[in-house]
C-alpha atoms as a PDB file:
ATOM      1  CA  UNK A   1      88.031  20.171 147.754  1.00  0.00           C
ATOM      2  CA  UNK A   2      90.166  20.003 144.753  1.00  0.00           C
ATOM      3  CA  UNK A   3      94.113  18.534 145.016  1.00  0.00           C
ATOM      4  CA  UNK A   4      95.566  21.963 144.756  1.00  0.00           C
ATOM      5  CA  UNK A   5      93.758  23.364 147.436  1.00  0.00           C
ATOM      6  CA  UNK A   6      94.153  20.243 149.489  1.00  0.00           C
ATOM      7  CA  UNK A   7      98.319  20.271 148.949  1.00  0.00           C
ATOM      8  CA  UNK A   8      98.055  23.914 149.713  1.00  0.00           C
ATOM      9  CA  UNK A   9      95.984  23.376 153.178  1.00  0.00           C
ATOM     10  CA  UNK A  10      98.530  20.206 153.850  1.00  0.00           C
ATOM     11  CA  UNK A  11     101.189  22.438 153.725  1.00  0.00           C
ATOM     12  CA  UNK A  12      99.727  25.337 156.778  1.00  0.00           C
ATOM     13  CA  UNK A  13      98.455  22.807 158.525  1.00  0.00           C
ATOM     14  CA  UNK A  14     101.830  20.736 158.979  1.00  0.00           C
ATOM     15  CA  UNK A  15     103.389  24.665 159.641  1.00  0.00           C
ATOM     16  CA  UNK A  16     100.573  25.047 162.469  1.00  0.00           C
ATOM     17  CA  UNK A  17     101.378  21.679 163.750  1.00  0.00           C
ATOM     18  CA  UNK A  18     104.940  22.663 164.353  1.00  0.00           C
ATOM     19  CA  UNK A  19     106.467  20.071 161.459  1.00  0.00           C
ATOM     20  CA  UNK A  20     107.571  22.542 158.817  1.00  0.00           C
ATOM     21  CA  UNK A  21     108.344  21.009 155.798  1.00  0.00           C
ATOM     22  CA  UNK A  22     109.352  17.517 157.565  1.00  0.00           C
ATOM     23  CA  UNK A  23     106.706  15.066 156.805  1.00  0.00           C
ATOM     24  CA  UNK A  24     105.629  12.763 154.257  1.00  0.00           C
ATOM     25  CA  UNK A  25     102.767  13.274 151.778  1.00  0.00           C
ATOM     26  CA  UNK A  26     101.303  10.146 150.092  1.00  0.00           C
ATOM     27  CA  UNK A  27      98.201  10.254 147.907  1.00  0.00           C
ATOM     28  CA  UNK A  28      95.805   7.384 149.175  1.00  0.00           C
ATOM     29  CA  UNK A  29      92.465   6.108 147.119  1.00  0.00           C
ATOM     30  CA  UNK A  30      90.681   4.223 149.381  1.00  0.00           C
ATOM     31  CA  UNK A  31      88.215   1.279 147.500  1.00  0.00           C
ATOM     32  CA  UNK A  32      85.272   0.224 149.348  1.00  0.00           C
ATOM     33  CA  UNK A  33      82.891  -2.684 148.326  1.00  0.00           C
ATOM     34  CA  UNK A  34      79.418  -2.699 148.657  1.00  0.00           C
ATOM     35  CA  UNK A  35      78.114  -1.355 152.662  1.00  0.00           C
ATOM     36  CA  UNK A  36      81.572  -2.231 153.501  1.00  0.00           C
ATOM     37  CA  UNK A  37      82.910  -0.309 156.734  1.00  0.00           C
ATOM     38  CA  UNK A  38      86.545   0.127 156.810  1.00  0.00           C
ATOM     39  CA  UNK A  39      88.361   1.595 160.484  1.00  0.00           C
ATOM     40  CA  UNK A  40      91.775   3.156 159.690  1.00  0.00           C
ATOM     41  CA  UNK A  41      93.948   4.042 163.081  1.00  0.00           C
ATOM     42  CA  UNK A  42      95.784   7.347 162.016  1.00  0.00           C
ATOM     43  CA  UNK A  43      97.202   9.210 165.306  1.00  0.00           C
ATOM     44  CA  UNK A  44     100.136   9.912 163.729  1.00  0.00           C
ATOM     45  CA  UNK A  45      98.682  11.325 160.532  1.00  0.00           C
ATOM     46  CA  UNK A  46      95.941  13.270 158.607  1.00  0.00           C
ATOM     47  CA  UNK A  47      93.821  12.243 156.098  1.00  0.00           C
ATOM     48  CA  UNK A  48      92.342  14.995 154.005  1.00  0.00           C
ATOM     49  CA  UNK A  49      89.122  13.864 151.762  1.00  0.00           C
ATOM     50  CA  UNK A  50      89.230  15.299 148.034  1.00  0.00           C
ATOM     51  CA  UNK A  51      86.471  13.766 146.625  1.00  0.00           C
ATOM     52  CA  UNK A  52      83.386  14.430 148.454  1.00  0.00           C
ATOM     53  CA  UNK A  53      80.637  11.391 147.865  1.00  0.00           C
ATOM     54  CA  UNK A  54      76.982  11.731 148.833  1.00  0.00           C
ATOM     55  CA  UNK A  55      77.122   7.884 150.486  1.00  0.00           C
ATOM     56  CA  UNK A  56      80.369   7.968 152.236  1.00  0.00           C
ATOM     57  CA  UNK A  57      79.608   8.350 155.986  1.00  0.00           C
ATOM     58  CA  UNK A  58      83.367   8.957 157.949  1.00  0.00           C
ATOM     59  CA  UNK A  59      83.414   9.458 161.758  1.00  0.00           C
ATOM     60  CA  UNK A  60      86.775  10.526 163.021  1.00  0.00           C
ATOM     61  CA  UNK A  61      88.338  11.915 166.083  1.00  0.00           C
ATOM     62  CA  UNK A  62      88.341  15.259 164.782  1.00  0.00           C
ATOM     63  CA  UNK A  63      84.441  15.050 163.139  1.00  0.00           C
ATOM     64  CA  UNK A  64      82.037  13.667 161.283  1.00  0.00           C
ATOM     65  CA  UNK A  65      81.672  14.350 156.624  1.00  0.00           C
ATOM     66  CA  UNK A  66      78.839  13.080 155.805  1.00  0.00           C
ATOM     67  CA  UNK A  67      76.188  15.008 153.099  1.00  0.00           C
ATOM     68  CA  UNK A  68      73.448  13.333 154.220  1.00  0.00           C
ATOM     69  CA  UNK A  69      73.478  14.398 158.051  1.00  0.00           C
ATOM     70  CA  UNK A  70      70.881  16.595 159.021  1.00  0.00           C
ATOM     71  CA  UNK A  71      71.860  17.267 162.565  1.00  0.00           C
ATOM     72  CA  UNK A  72      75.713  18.182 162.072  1.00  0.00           C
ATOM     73  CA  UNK A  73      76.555  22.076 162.194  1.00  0.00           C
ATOM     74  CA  UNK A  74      79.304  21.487 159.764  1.00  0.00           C
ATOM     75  CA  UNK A  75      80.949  18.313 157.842  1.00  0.00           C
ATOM     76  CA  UNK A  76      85.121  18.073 158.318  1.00  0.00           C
ATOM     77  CA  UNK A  77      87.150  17.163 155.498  1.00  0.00           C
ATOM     78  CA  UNK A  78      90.298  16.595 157.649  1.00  0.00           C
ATOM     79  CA  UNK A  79      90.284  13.650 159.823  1.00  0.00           C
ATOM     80  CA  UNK A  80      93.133  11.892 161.868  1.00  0.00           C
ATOM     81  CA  UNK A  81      93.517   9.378 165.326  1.00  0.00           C
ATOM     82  CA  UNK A  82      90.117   6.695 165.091  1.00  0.00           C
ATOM     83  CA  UNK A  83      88.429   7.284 161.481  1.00  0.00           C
ATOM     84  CA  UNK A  84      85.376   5.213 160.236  1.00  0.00           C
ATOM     85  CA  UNK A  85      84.790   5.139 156.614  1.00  0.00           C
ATOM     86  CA  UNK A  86      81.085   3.559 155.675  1.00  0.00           C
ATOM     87  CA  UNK A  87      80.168   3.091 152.359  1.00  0.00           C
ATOM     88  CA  UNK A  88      76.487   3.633 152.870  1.00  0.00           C
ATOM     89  CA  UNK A  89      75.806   2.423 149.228  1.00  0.00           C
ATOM     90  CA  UNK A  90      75.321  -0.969 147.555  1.00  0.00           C
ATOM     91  CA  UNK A  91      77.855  -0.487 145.177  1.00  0.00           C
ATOM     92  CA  UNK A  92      81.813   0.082 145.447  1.00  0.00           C
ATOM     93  CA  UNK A  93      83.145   3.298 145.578  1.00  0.00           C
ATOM     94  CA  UNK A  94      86.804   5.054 145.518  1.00  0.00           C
ATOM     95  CA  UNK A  95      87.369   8.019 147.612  1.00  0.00           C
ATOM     96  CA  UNK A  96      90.794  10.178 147.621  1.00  0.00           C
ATOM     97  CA  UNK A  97      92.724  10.993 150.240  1.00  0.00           C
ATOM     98  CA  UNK A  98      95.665  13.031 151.368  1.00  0.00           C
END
C-alpha cells in the first residue's frame, strides 16, 4: 500500500466511522530488534501498514498480515484494539504505519 492510497483510505474510513474530518493522523515507524514481539493496545485508533515485509507477523483484533501464512483467506492491512507485531527475522526491521 503506498502513503497516498493509505491517506486516501484513512480519510473514508474515518467518514464510515462517523468522525468526519475530526481526528488526528500521525505517521508512526515502528523499529523492531531482532525476533522481538512488540503488543500495542489501540481501541481507540487504527493503524494502517504501508510497508508490507515478508517477516513481519501482526495479529490484531480486526486480522491477521502476514505473507508467509498459508492458511489465511486474506491478509488485513488495517488493524486496531489488541495488535501483535512479531518480527519473525533475526535482524531489525522498520515498518510504517498510519
Amino acid at each position: 500500500m503506498t502513503s497516498d492510497l493509505a491517506l486516501e483510505y484513512i480519510s473514508r474510513r474515518m467518514s464510515e466511522m462517523g468522525f468526519g474530518k475530526k481526528y488526528l493522523l500521525r505517521f508512526r515507524h515502528i523499529l523492531l530488534k531482532e525476533a522481538e514481539v512488540r503488543e500495542v493496545t489501540a481501541y481507540n485508533q487504527i493503524f494502517i501498514l504501508i510497508e508490507p515485509i515478508q517477516t513481519i507477523r501482526i495479529e490484531s483484533d480486526v486480522g491477521l498480515f502476514d505473507l508467509n501464512e498459508d492458511h489465511a483467506n486474506e491478509i488485513q492491512y488495517e488493524h486496531r484494539g489488541r495488535i501483535k507485531i512479531t518480527n519473525r527475522f533475526l535482524i531489525r526491521f522498520g515498518i510504517g504505519c498510519f
